[in-house]
C-alpha atoms as a PDB file:
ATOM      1  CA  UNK A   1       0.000   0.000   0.000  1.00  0.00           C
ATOM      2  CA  UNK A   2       1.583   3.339  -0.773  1.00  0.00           C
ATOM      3  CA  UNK A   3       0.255   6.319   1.287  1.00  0.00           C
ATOM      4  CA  UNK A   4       0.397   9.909  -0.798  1.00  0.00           C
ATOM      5  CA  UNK A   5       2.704  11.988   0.825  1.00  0.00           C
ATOM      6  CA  UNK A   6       1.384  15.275   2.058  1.00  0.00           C
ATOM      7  CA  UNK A   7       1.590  17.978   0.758  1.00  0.00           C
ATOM      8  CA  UNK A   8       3.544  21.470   2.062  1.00  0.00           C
ATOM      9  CA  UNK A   9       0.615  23.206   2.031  1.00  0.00           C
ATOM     10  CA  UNK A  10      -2.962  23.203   2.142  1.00  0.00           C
ATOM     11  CA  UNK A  11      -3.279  26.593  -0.594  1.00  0.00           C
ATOM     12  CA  UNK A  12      -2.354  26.197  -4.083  1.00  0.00           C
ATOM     13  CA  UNK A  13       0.512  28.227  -5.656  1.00  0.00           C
ATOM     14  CA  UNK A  14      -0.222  31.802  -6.265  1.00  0.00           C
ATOM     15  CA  UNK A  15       2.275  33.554  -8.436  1.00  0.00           C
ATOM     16  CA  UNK A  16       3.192  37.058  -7.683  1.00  0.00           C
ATOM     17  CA  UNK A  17       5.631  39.591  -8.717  1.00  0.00           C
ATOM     18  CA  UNK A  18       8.036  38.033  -6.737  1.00  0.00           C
ATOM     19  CA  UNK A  19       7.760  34.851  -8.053  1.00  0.00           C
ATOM     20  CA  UNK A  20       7.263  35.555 -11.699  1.00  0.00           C
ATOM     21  CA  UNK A  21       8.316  38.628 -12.315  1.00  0.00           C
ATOM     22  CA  UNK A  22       6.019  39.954 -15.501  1.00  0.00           C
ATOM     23  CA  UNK A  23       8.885  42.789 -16.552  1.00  0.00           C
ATOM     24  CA  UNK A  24      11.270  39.474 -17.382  1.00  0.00           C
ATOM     25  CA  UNK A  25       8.970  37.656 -19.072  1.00  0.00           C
ATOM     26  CA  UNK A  26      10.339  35.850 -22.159  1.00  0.00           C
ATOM     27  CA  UNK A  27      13.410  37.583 -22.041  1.00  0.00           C
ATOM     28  CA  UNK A  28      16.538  35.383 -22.939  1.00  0.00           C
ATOM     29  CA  UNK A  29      19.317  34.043 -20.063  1.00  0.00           C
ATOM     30  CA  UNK A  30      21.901  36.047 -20.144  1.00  0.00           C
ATOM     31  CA  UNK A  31      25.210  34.438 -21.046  1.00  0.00           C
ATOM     32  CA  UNK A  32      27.416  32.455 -18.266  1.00  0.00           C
ATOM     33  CA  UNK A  33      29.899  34.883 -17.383  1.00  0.00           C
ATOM     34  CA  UNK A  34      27.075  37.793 -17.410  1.00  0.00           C
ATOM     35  CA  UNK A  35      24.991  35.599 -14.976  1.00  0.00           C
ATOM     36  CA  UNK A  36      28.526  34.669 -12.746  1.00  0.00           C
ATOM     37  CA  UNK A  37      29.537  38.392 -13.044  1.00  0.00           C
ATOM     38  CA  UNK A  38      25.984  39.618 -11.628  1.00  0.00           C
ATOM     39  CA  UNK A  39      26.097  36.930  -9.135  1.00  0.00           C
ATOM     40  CA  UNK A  40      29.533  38.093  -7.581  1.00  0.00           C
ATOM     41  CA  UNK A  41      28.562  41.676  -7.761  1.00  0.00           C
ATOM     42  CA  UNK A  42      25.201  40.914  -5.789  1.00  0.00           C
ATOM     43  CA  UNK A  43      26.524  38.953  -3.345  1.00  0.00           C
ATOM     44  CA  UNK A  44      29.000  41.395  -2.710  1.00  0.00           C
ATOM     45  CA  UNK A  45      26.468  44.271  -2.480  1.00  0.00           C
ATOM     46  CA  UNK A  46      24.556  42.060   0.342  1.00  0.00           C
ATOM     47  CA  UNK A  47      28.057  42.091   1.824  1.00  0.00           C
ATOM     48  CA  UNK A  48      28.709  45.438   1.752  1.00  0.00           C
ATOM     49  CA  UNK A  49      24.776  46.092   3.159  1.00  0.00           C
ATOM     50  CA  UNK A  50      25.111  44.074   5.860  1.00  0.00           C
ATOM     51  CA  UNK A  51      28.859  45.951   7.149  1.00  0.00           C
ATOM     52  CA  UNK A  52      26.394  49.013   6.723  1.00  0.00           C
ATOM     53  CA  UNK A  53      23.361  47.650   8.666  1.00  0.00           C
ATOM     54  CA  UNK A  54      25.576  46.464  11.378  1.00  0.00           C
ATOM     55  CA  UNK A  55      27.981  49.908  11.646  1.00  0.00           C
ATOM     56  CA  UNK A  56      24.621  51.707  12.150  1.00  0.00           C
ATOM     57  CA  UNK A  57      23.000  49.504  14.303  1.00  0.00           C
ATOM     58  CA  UNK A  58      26.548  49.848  16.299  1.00  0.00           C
ATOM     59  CA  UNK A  59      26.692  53.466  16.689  1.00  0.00           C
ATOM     60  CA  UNK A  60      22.489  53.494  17.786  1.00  0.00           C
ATOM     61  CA  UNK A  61      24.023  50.944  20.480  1.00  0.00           C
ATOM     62  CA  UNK A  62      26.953  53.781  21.244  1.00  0.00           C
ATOM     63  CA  UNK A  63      24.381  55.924  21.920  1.00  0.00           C
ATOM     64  CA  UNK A  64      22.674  54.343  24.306  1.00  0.00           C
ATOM     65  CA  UNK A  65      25.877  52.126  26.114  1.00  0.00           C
ATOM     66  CA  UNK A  66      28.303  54.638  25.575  1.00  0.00           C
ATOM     67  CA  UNK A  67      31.210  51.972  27.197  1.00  0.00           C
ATOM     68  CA  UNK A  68      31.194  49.829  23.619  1.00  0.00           C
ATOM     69  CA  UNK A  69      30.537  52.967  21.382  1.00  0.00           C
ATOM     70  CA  UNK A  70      33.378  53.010  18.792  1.00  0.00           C
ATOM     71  CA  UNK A  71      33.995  56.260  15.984  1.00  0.00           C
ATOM     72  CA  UNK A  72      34.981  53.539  13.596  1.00  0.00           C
ATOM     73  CA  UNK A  73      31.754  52.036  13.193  1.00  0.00           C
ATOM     74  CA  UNK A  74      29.933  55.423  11.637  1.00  0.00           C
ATOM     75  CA  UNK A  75      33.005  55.138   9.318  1.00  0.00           C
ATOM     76  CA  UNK A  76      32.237  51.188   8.398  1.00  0.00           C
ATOM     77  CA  UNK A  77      28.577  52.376   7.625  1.00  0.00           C
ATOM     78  CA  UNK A  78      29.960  55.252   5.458  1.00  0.00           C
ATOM     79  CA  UNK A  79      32.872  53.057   3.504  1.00  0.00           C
ATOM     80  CA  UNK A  80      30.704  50.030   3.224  1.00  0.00           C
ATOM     81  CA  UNK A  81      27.431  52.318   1.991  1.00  0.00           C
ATOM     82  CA  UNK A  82      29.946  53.829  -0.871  1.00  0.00           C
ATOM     83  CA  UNK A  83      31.911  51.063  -1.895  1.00  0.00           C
ATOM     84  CA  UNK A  84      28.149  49.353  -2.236  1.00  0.00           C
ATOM     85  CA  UNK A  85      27.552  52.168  -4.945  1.00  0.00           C
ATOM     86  CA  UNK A  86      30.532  51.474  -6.573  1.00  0.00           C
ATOM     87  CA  UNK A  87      30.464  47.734  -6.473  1.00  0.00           C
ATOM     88  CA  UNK A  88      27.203  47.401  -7.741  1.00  0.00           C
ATOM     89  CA  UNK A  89      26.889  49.840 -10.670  1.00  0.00           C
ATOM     90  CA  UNK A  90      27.608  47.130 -13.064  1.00  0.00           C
ATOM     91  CA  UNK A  91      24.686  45.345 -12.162  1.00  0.00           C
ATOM     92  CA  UNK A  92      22.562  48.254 -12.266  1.00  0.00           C
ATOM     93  CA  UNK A  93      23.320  49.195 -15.356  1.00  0.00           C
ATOM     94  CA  UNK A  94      23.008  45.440 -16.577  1.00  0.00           C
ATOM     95  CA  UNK A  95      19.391  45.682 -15.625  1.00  0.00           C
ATOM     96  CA  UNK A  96      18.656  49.220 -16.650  1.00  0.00           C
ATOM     97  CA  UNK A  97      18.582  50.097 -12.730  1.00  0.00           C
ATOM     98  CA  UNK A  98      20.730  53.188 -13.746  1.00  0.00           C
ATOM     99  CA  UNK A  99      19.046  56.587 -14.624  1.00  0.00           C
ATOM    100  CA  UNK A 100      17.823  56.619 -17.822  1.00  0.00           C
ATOM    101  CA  UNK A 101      16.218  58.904 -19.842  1.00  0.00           C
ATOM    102  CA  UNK A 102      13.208  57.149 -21.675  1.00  0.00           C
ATOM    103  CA  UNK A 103      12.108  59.996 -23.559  1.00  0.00           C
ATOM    104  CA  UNK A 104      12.502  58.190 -27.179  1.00  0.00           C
ATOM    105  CA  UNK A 105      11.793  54.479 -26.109  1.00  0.00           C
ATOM    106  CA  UNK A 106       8.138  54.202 -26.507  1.00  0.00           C
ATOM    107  CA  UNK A 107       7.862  56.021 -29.927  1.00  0.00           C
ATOM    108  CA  UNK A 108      10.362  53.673 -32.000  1.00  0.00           C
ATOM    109  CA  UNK A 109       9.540  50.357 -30.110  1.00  0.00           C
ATOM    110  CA  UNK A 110       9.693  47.779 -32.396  1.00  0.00           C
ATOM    111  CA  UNK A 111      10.890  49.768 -35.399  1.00  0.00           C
ATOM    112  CA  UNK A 112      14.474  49.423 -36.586  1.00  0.00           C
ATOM    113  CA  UNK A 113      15.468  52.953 -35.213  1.00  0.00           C
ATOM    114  CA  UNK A 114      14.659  51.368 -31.190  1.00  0.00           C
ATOM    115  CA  UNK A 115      17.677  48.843 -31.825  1.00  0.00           C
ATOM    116  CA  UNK A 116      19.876  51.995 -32.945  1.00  0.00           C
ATOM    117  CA  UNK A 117      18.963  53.604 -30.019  1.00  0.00           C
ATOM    118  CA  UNK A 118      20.139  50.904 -27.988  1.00  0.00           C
ATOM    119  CA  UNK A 119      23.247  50.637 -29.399  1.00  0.00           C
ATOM    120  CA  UNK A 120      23.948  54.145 -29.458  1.00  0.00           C
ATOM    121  CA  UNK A 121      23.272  54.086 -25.464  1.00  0.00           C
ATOM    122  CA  UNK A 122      25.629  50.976 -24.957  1.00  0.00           C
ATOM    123  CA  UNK A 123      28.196  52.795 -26.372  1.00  0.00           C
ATOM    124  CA  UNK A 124      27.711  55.766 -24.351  1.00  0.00           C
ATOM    125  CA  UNK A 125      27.595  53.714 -21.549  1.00  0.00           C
ATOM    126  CA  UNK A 126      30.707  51.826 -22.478  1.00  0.00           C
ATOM    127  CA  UNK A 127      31.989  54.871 -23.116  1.00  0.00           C
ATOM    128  CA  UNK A 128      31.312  57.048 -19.920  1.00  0.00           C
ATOM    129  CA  UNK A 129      31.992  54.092 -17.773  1.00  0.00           C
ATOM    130  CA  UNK A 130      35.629  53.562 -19.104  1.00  0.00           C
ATOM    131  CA  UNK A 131      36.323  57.181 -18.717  1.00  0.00           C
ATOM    132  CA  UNK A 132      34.993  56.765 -15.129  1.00  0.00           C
ATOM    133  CA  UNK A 133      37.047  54.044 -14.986  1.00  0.00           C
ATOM    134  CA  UNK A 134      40.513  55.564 -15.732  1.00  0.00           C
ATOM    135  CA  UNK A 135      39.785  58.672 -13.282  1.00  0.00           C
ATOM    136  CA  UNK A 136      39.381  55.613 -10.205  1.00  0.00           C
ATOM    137  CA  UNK A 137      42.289  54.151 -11.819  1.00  0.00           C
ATOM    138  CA  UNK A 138      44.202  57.471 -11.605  1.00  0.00           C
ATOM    139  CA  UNK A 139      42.815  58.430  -7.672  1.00  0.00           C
ATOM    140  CA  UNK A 140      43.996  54.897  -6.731  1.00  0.00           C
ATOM    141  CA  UNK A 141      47.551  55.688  -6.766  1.00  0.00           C
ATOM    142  CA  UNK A 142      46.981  59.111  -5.033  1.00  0.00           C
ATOM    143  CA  UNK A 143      44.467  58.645  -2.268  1.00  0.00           C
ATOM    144  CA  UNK A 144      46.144  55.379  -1.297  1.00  0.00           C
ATOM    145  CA  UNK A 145      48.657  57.303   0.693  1.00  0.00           C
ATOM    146  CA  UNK A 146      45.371  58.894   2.768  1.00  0.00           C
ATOM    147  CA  UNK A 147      43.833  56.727   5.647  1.00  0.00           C
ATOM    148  CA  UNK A 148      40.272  56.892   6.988  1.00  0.00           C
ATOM    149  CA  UNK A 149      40.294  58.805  10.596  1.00  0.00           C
ATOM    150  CA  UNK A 150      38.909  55.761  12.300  1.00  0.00           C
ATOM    151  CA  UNK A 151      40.243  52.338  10.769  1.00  0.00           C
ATOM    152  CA  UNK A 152      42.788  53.415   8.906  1.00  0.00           C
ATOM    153  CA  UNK A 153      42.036  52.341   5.649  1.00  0.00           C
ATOM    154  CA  UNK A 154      43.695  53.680   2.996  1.00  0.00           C
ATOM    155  CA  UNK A 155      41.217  55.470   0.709  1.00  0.00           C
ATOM    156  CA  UNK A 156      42.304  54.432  -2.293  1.00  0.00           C
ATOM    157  CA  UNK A 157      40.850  50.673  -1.636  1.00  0.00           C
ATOM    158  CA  UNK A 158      37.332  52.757  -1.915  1.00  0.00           C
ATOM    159  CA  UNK A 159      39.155  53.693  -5.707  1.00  0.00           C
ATOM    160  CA  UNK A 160      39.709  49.902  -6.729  1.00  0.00           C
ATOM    161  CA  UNK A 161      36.019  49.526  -5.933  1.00  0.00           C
ATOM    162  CA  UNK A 162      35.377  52.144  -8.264  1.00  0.00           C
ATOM    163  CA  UNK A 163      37.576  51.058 -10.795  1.00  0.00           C
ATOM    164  CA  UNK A 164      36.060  47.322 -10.427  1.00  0.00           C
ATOM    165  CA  UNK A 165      32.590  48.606 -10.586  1.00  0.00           C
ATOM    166  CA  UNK A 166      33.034  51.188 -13.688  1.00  0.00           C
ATOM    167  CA  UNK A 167      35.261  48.012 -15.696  1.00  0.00           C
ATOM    168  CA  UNK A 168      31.826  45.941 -15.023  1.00  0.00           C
ATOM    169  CA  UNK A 169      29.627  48.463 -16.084  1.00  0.00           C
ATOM    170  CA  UNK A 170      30.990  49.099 -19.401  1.00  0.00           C
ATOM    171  CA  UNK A 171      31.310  44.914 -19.693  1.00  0.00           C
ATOM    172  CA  UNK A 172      27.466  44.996 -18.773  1.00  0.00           C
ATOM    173  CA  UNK A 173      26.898  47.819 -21.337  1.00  0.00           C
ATOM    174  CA  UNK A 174      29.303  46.301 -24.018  1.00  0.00           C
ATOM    175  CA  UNK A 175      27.333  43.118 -23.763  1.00  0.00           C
ATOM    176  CA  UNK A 176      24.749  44.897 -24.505  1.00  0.00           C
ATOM    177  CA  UNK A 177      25.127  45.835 -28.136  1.00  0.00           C
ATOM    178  CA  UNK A 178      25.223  42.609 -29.690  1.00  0.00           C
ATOM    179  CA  UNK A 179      21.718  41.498 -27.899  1.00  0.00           C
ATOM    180  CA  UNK A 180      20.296  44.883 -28.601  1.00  0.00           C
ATOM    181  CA  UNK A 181      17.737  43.142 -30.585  1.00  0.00           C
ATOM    182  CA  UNK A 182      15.866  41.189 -27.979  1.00  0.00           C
ATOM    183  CA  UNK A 183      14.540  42.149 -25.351  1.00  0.00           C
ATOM    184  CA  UNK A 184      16.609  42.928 -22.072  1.00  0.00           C
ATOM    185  CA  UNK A 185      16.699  42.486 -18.345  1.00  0.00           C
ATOM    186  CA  UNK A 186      15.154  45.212 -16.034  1.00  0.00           C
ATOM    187  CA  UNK A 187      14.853  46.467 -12.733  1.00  0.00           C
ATOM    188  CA  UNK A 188      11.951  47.954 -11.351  1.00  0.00           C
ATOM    189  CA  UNK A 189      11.493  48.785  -7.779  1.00  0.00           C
ATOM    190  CA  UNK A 190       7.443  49.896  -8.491  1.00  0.00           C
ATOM    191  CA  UNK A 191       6.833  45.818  -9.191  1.00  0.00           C
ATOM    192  CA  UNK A 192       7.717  44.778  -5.921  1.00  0.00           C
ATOM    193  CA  UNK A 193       5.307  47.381  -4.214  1.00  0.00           C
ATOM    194  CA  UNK A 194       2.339  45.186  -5.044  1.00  0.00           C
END
């Protein structure tokens, strides 16, 4: 005799924005090292949140224990919350998270001129994010001799972040000009309000 098993639950599944996104519908996988790329650059964005969450949650608990409070940990929060903007850029600009200016988008979709705007834009991109690139590249070398008050970082690690972030940013955008006929990832914080 063979018993069914039961089930997790006792509702049915209900799909949401969070579970099927409906912006991402249909759209294409992006290649391996894209996918590997955005993976590394989340993860260390969640990194880089959490040093923040717990450097302000650290000085609130200064405030109130004074004995434990330390100056460094307002400067963890600060490093940590700008290194996460640097880190992550690539990714945002992988999924369109960047600011954009839509103005011409909805007029020439699906006409030949919308994939010549798109290209245009990566290059721009790939463009402004290598020049970006070079000026961390050229701060490394000088703010490295500068240290943080606190922890006594040098500053110019915050500079590798931004040269790391800007080199991914024009890969995202350069990867984006060969694909700029399909249709491509986005991010859109107003889906996951509801």
């Amino acid at each position: 005799m063979t018993e069914k098993e039961p089930e997790e639950s006792i509702y049915e599944h209900t799909n949401t924005s969070y579970t099927v996104p409906q912006l991402n519908e249909g759209v294409p996988p992006d290649p391996r090292f894209m996918r590997v790329l955005s993976a590394v650059e989340v993860a260390s964005g969640v990194v880089l949140f959490a040093l923040l969450f717990l450097g302000v949650m650290y000085q609130v608990l200064g405030r109130y224990f004074p004995a434990i409070g330390w100056v460094g940990a307002g400067e963890l929060a600060l490093l940590s919350m700008v290194a996460m903007t640097f880190i992550t850029t690539g990714y945002l600009v992988g999924r369109n998270g960047h600011i954009v200016i839509e103005v011409f988008d909805q007029v020439l979709a699906g006409k030949k001129l919308f994939i010549a705007l798109r290209v245009v834009s990566a290059i721009i991109m790939v463009a402004t994010s290598l020049a970006l690139a070079y000026e961390a590249f050229v701060k490394i070398e000088i703010e490295w001799a500068r240290a943080s008050a606190a922890m006594h970082i040098p500053l110019g690690v915050l500079y590798v972040l931004a040269l790391i972030g800007f080199l991914s940013a024009a890969v995202h955008s350069a990867v984006k000009i060969p694909y700029a006929n399909r249709p491509e990832r986005k991010l859109d914080i107003s889906e996951m309000e509801g």
